[in-house]
C-alpha atoms as a PDB file:
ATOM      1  CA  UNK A   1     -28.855  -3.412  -5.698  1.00  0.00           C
ATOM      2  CA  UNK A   2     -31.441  -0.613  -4.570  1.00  0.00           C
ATOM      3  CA  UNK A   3     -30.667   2.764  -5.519  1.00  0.00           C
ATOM      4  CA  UNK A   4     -29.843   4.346  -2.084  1.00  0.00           C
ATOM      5  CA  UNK A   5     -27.700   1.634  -1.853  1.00  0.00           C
ATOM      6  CA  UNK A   6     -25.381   2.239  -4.556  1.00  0.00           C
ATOM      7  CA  UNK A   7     -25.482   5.748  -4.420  1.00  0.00           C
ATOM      8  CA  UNK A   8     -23.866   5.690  -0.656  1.00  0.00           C
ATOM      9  CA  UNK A   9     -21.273   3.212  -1.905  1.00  0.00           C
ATOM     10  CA  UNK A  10     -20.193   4.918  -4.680  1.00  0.00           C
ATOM     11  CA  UNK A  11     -19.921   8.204  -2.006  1.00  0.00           C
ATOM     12  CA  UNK A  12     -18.257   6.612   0.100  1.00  0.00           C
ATOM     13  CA  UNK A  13     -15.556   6.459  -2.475  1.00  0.00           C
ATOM     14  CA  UNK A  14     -12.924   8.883  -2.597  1.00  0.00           C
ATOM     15  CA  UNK A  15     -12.344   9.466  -6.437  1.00  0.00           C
ATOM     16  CA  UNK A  16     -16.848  10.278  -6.319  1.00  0.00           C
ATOM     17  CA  UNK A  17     -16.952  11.706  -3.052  1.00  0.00           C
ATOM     18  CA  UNK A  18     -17.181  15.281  -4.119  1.00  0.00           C
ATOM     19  CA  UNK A  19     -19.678  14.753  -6.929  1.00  0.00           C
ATOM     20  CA  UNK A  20     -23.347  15.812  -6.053  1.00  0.00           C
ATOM     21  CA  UNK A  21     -26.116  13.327  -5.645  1.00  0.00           C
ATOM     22  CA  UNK A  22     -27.734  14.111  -8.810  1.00  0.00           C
ATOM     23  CA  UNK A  23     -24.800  13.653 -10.843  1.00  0.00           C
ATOM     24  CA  UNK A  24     -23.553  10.854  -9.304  1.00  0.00           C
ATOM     25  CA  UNK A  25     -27.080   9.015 -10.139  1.00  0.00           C
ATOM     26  CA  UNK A  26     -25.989   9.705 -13.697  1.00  0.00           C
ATOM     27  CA  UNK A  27     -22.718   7.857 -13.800  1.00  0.00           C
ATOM     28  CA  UNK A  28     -24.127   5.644 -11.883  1.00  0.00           C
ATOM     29  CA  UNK A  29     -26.313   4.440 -14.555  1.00  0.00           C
ATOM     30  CA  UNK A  30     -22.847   3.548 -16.231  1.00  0.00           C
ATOM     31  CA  UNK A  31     -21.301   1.581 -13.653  1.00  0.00           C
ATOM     32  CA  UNK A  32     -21.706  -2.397 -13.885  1.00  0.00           C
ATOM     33  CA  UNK A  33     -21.539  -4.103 -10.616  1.00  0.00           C
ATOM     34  CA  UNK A  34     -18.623  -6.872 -10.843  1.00  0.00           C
ATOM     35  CA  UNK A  35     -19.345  -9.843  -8.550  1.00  0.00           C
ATOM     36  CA  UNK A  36     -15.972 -12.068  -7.905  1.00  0.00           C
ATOM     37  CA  UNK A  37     -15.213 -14.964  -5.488  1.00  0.00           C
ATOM     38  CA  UNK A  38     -11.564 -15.612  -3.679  1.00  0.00           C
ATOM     39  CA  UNK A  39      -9.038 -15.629  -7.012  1.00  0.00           C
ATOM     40  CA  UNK A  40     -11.194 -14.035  -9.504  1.00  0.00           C
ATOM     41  CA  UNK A  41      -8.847 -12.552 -12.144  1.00  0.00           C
ATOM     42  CA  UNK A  42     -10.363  -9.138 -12.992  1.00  0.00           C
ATOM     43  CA  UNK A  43      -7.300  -8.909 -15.325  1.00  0.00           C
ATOM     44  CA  UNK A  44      -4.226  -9.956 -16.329  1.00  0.00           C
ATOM     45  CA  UNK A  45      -0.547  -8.395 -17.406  1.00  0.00           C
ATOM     46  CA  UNK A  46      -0.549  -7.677 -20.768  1.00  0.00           C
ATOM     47  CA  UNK A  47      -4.201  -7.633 -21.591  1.00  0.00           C
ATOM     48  CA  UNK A  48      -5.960  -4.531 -23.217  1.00  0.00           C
ATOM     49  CA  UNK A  49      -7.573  -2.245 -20.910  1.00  0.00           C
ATOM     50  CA  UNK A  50     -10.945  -0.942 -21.687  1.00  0.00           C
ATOM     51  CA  UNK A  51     -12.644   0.219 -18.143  1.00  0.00           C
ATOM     52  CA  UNK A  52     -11.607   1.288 -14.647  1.00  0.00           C
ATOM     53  CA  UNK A  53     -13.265  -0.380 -11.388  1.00  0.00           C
ATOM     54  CA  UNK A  54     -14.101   0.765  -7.967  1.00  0.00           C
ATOM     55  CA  UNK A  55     -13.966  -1.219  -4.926  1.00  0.00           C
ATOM     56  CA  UNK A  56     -16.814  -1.680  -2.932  1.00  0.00           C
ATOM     57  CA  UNK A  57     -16.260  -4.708  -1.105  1.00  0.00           C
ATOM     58  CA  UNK A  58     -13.704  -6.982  -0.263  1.00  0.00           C
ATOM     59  CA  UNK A  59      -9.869  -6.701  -1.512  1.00  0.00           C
ATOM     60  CA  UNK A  60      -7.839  -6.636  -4.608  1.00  0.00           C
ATOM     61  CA  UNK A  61      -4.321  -7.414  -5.199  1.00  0.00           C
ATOM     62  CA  UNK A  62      -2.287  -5.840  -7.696  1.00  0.00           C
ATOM     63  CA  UNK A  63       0.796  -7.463  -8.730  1.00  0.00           C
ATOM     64  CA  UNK A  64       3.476  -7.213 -11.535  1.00  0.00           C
ATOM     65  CA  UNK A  65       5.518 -10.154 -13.276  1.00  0.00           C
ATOM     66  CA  UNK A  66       9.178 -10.093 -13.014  1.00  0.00           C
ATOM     67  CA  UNK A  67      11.780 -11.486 -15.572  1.00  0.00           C
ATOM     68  CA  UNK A  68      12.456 -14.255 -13.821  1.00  0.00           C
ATOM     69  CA  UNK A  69       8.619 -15.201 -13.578  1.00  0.00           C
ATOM     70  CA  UNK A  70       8.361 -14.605 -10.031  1.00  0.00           C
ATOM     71  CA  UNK A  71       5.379 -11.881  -8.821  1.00  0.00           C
ATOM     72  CA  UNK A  72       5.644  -9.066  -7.023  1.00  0.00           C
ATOM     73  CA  UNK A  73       2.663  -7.149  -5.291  1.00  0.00           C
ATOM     74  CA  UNK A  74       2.242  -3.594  -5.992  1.00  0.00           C
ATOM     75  CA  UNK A  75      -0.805  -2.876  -4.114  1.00  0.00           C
ATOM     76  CA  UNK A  76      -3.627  -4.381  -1.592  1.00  0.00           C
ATOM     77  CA  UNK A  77      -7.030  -2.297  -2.175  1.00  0.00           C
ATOM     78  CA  UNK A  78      -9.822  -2.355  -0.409  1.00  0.00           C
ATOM     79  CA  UNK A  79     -13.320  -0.575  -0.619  1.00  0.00           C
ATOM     80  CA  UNK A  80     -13.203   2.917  -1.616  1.00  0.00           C
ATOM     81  CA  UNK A  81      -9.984   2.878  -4.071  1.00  0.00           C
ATOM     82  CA  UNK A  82     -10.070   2.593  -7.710  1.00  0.00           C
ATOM     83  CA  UNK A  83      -8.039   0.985 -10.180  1.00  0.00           C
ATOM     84  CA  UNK A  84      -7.263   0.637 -13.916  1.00  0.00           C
ATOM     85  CA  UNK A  85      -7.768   4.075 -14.448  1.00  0.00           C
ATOM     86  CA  UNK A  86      -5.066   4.443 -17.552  1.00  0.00           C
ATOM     87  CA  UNK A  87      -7.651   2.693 -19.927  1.00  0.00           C
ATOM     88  CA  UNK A  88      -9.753   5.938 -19.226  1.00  0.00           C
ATOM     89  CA  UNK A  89      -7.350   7.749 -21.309  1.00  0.00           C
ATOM     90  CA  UNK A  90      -6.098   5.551 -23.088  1.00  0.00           C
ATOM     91  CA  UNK A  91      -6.955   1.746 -24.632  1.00  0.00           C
ATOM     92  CA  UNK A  92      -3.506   0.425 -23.840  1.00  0.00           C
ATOM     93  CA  UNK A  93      -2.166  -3.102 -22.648  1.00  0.00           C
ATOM     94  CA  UNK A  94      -2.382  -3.585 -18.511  1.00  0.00           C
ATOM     95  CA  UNK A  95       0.844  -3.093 -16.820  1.00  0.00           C
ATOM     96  CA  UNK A  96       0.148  -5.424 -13.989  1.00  0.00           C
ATOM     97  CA  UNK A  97      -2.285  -7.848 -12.954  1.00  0.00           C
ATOM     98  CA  UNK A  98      -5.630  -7.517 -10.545  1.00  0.00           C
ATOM     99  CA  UNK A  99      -7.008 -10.379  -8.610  1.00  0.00           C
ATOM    100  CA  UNK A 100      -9.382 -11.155  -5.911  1.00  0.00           C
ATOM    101  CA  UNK A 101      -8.075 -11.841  -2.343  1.00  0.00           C
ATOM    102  CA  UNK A 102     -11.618 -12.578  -1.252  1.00  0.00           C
ATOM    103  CA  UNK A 103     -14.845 -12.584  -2.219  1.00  0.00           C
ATOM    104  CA  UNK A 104     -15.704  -8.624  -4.161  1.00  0.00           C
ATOM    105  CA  UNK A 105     -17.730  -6.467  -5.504  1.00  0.00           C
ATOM    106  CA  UNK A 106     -16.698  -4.183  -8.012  1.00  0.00           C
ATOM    107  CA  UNK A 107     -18.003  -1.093  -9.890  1.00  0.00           C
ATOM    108  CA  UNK A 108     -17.217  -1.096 -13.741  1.00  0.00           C
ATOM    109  CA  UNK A 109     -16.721   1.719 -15.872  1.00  0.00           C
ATOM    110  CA  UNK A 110     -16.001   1.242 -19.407  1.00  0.00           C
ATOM    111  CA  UNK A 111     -14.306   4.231 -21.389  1.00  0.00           C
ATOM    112  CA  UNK A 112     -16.981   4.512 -23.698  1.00  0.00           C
ATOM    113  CA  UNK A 113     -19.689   4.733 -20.708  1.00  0.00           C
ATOM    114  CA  UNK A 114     -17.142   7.727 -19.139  1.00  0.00           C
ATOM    115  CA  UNK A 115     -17.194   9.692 -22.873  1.00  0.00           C
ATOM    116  CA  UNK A 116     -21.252   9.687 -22.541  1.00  0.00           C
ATOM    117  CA  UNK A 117     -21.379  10.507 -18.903  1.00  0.00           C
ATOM    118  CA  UNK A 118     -18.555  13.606 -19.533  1.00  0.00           C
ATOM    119  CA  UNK A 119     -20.520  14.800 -22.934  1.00  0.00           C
ATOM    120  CA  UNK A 120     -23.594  15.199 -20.229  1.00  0.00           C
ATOM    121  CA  UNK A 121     -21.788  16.120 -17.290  1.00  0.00           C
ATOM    122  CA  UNK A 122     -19.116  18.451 -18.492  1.00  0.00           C
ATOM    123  CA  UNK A 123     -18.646  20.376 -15.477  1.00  0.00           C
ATOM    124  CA  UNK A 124     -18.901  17.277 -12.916  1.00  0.00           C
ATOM    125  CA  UNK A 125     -16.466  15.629 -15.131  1.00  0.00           C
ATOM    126  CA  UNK A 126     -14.081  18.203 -14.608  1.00  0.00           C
ATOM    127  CA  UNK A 127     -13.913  17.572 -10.952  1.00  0.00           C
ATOM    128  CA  UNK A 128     -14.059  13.684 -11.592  1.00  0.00           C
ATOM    129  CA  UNK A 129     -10.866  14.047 -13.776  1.00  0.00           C
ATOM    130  CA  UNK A 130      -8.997  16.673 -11.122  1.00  0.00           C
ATOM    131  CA  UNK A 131      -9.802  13.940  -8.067  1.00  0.00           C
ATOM    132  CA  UNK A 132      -8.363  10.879 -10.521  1.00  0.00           C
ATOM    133  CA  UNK A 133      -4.982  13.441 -11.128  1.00  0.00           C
ATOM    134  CA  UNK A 134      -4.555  14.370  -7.814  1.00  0.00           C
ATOM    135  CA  UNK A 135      -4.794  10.583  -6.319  1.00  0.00           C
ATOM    136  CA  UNK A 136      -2.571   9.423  -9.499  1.00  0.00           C
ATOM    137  CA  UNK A 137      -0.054  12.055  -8.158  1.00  0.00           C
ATOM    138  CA  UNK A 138      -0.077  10.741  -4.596  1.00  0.00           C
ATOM    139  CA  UNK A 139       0.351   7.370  -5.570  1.00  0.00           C
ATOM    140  CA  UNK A 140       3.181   8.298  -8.267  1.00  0.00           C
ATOM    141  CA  UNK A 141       4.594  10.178  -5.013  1.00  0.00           C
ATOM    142  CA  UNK A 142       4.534   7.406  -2.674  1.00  0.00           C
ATOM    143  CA  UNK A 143       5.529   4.635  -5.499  1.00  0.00           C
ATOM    144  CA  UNK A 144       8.986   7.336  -6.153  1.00  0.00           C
ATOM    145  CA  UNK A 145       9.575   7.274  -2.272  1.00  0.00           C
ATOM    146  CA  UNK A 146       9.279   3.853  -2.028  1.00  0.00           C
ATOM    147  CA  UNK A 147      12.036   3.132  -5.134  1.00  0.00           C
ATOM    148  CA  UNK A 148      14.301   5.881  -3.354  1.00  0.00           C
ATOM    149  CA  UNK A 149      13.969   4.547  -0.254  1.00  0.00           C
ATOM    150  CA  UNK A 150      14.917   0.769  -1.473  1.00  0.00           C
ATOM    151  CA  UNK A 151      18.102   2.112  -3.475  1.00  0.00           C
ATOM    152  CA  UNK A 152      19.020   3.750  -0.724  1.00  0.00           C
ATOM    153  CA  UNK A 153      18.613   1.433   2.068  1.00  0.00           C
ATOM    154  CA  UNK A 154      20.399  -2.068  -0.164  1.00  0.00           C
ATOM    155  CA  UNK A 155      22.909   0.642  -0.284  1.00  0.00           C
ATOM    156  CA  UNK A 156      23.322   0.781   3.528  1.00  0.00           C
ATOM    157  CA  UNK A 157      22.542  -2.100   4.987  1.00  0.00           C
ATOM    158  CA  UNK A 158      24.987  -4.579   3.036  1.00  0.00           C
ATOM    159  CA  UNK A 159      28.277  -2.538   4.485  1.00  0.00           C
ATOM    160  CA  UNK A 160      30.196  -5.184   5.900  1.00  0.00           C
ATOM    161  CA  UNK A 161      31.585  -2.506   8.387  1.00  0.00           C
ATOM    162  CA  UNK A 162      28.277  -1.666  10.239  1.00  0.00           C
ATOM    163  CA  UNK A 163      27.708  -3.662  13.097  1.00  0.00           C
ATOM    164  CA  UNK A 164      24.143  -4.608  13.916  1.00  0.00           C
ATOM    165  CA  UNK A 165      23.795  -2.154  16.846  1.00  0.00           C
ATOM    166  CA  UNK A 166      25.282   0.601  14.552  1.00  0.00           C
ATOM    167  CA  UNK A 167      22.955  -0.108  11.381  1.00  0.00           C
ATOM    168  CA  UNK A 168      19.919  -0.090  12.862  1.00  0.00           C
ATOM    169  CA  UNK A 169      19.462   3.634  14.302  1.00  0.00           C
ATOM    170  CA  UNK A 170      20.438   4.262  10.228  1.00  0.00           C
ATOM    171  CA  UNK A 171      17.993   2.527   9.155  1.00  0.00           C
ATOM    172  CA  UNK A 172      15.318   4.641  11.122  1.00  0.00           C
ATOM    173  CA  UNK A 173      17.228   7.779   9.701  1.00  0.00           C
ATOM    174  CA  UNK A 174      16.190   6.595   6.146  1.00  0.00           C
ATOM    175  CA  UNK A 175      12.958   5.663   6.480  1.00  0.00           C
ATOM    176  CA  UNK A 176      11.540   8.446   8.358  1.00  0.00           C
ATOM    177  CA  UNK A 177      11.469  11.135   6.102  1.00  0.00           C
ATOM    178  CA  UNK A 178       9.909   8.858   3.613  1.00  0.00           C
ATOM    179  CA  UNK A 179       6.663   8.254   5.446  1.00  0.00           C
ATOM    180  CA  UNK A 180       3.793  10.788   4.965  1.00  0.00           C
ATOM    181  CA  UNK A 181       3.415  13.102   8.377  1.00  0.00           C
ATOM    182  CA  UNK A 182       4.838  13.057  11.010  1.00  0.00           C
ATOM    183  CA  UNK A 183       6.209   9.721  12.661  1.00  0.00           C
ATOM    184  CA  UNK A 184       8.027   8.186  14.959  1.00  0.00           C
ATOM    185  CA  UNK A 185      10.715   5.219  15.267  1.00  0.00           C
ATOM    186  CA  UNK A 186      12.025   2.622  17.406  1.00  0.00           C
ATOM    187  CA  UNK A 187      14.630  -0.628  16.710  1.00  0.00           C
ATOM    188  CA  UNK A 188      15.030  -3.676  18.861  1.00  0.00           C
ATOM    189  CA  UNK A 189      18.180  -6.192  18.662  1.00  0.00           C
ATOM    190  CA  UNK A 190      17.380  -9.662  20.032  1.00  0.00           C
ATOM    191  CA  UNK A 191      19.711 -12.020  21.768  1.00  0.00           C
ATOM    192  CA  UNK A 192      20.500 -15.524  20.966  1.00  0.00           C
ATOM    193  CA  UNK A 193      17.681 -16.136  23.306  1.00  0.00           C
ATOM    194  CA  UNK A 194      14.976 -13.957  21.927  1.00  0.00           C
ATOM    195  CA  UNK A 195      15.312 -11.392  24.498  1.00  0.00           C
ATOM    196  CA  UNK A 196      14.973  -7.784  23.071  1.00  0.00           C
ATOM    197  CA  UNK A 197      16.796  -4.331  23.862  1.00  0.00           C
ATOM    198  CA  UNK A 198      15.639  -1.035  23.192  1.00  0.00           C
ATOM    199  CA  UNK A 199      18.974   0.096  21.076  1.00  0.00           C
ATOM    200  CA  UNK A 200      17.340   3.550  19.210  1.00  0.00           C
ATOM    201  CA  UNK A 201      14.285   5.707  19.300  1.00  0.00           C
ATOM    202  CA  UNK A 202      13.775   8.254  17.226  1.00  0.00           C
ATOM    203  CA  UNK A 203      10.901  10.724  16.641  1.00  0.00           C
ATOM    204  CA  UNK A 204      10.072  11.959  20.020  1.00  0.00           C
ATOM    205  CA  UNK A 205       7.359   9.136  20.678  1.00  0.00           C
ATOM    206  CA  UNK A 206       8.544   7.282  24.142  1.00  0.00           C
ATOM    207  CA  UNK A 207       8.457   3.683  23.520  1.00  0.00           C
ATOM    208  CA  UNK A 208       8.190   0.516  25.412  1.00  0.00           C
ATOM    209  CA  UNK A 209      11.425  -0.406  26.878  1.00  0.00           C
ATOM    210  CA  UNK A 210       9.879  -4.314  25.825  1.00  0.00           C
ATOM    211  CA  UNK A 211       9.312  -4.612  21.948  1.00  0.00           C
ATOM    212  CA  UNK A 212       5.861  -6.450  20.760  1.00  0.00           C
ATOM    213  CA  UNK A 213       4.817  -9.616  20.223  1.00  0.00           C
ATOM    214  CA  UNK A 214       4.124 -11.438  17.923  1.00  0.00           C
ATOM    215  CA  UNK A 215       5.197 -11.772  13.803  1.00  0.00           C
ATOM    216  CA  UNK A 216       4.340  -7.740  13.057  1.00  0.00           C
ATOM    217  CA  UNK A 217       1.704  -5.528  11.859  1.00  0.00           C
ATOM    218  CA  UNK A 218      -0.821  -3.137  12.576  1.00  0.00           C
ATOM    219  CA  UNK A 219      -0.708  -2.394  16.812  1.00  0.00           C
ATOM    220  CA  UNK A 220      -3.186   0.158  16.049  1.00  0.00           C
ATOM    221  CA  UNK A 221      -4.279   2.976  13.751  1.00  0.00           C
ATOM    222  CA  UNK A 222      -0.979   4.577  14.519  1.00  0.00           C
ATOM    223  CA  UNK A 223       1.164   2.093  15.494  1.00  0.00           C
ATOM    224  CA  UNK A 224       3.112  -0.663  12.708  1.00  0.00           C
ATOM    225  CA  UNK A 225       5.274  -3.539  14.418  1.00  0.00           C
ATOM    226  CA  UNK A 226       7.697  -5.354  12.356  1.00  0.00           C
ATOM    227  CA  UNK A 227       9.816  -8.437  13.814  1.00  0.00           C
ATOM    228  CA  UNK A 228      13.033  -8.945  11.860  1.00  0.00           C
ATOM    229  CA  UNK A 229      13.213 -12.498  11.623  1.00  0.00           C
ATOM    230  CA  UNK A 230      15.997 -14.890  10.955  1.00  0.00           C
ATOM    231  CA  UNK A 231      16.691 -18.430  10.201  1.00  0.00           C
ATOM    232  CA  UNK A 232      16.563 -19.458  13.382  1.00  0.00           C
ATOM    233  CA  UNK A 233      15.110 -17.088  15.982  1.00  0.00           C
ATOM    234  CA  UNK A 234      13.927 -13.183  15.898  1.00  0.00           C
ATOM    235  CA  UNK A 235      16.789 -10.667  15.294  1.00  0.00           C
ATOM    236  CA  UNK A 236      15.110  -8.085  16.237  1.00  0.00           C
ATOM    237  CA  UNK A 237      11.791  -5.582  15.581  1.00  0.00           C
ATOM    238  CA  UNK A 238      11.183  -2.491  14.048  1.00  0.00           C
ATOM    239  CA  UNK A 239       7.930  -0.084  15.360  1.00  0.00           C
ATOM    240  CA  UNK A 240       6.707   2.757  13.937  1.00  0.00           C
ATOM    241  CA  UNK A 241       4.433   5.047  15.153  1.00  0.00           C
ATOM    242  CA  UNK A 242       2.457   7.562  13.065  1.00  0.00           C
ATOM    243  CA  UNK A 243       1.726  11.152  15.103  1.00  0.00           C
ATOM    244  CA  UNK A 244      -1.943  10.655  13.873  1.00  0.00           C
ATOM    245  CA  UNK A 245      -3.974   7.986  12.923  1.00  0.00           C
ATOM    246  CA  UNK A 246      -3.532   6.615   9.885  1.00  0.00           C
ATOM    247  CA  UNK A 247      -6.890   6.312   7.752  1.00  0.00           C
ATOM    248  CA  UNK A 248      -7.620   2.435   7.038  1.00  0.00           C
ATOM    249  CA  UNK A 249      -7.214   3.395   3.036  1.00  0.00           C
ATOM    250  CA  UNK A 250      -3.392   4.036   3.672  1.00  0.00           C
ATOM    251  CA  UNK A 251      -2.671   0.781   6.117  1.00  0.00           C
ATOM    252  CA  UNK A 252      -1.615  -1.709   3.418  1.00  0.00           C
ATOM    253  CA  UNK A 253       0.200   0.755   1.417  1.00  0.00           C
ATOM    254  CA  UNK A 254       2.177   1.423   4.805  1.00  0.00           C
ATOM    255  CA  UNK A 255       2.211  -1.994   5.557  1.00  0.00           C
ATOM    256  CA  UNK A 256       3.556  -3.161   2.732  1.00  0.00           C
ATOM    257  CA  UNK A 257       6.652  -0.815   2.473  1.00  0.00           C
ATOM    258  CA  UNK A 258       7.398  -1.187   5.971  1.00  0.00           C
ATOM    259  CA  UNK A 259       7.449  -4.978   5.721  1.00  0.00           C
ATOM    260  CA  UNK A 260       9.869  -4.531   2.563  1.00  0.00           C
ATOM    261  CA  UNK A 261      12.485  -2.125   4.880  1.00  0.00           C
ATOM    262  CA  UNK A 262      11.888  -5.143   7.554  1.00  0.00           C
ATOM    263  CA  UNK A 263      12.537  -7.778   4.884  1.00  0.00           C
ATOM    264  CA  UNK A 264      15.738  -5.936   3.530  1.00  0.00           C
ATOM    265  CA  UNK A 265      16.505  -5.378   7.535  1.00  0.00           C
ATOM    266  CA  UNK A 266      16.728  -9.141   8.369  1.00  0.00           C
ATOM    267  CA  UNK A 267      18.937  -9.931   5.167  1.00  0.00           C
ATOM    268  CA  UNK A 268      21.328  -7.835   6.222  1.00  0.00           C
ATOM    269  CA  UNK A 269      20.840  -8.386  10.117  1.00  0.00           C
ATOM    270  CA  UNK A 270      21.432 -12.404   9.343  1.00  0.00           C
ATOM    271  CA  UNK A 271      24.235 -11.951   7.351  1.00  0.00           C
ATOM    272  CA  UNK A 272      26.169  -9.515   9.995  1.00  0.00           C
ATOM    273  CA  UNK A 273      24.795 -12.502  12.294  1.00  0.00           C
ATOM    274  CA  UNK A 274      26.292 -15.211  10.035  1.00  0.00           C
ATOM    275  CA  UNK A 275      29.418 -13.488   9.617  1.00  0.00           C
ATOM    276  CA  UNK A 276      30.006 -13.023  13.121  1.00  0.00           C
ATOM    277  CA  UNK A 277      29.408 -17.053  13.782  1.00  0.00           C
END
């Protein structure tokens, strides 16, 4: 890889982004380029961790092994995020698993490389270690919200009481204030048919009296659909609607909570259906 090549990748990179040019052609001396095809392990539960890795191309999934030896995923990267990064403190076992949606390149950094580069770089490595804190924190943050918001909402939505025209606008409630900025809401019920109403909007955005088609996802960069599906047609959809775009780092963090609350949101939905049959 040519020099001026790497050197805008790696600044491209949010955790390096604020590191000068001439100190960024130091670490990158350290960094060992990681070539993967579609379901490369980089590394699995369990194992010891010795090195963090940067994305440059492609996607990674994160994912963590339950008791019952099912998988659940944690995280989709893509280029610019970072992961791994407790084996940079310290040498301990990996508390989930990383593997290769597609093909990838990745930037290596082994802890011994980051103890030369710091001893060199002292000052530089004082920003590099504030950047890694303050993304650990928002992750930490968003992780917490997403663990509230779950409790909260298998709380709500399995009240026998609630009918599905009733639960829904509550379900908006909850999620709202645990999304980042400012957002907006909207729920659709279907009909037998698979004709959907407008039943709540919330937020202040005006939505389309006619909810979206298709299975869900990304509209836009503002704009997340989720249909609630159930075993035998669409129950209804969820859209949200961020107030500003949302940067393409943060759309499969979003996406994946959202389709959780939309996952939880057609349990319940199907068994109010079911009960009512």
């Amino acid at each position: 890889m040519l020099y001026e090549e790497k050197i805008k990748l790696l600044k491209a990179m949010r955790l390096l982004s604020q590191i000068p040019e001439r100190q960024l052609a130091g670490l990158a001396e350290f960094l060992r380029i990681k070539e993967l095809d579609a379901g490369a392990v980089v590394f699995q539960e369990g194992s010891t961790g010795m090195s963090l890795y940067f994305v440059s191309s492609g996607r990674v999934r994160i994912s963590k092994n339950g008791s019952d030896g099912s998988s659940t995923d944690l995280a989709m990267l893509g280029p610019g995020d970072f992961f791994g990064e407790m084996a940079l403190i310290e040498q301990a076992t990996r508390s989930a698993s990383a593997v290769a949606l597609g093909p990838c390149v990745l930037f290596e950094l082994f802890h011994g490389d980051l103890t030369r580069w710091v001893k060199s770089n002292p000052q530089q490595a004082v920003q590099f270690f504030a950047e890694l804190v303050h993304l650990q924190s928002n992750r930490l943050r968003r992780t917490s919200n997403e663990l509230t918001l779950h409790c909260d909402l298998s709380n709500l939505l399995f009240e026998a009481s609630a009918s599905a025209a009733a639960l829904l606008p509550r379900i908006l409630d909850r999620v709202l204030p645990r999304l980042d900025g400012a957002w907006s809401a909207a729920a659709y019920l279907c009909d037998d048919q698979g004709a959907a109403t407008l039943i709540a909007e919330k937020g202040g955005f005006k939505f389309d009296a006619g909810a979206p088609k298709g299975t869900g996802g990304w509209l836009d960069d503002s704009t997340f659909h989720a249909a609630l599906g159930g075993l035998r047609h669409t129950l209804g959809h969820l859209v949200f609607h961020a107030h500003a775009p949302v940067s393409k780092h943060d759309h499969d963090d979003i996406s994946r909570a959202l389709t959780t609350v939309a996952r939880l949101t057609s349990s319940a939905l199907e068994l109010h259906h079911l009960s009512k049959a």
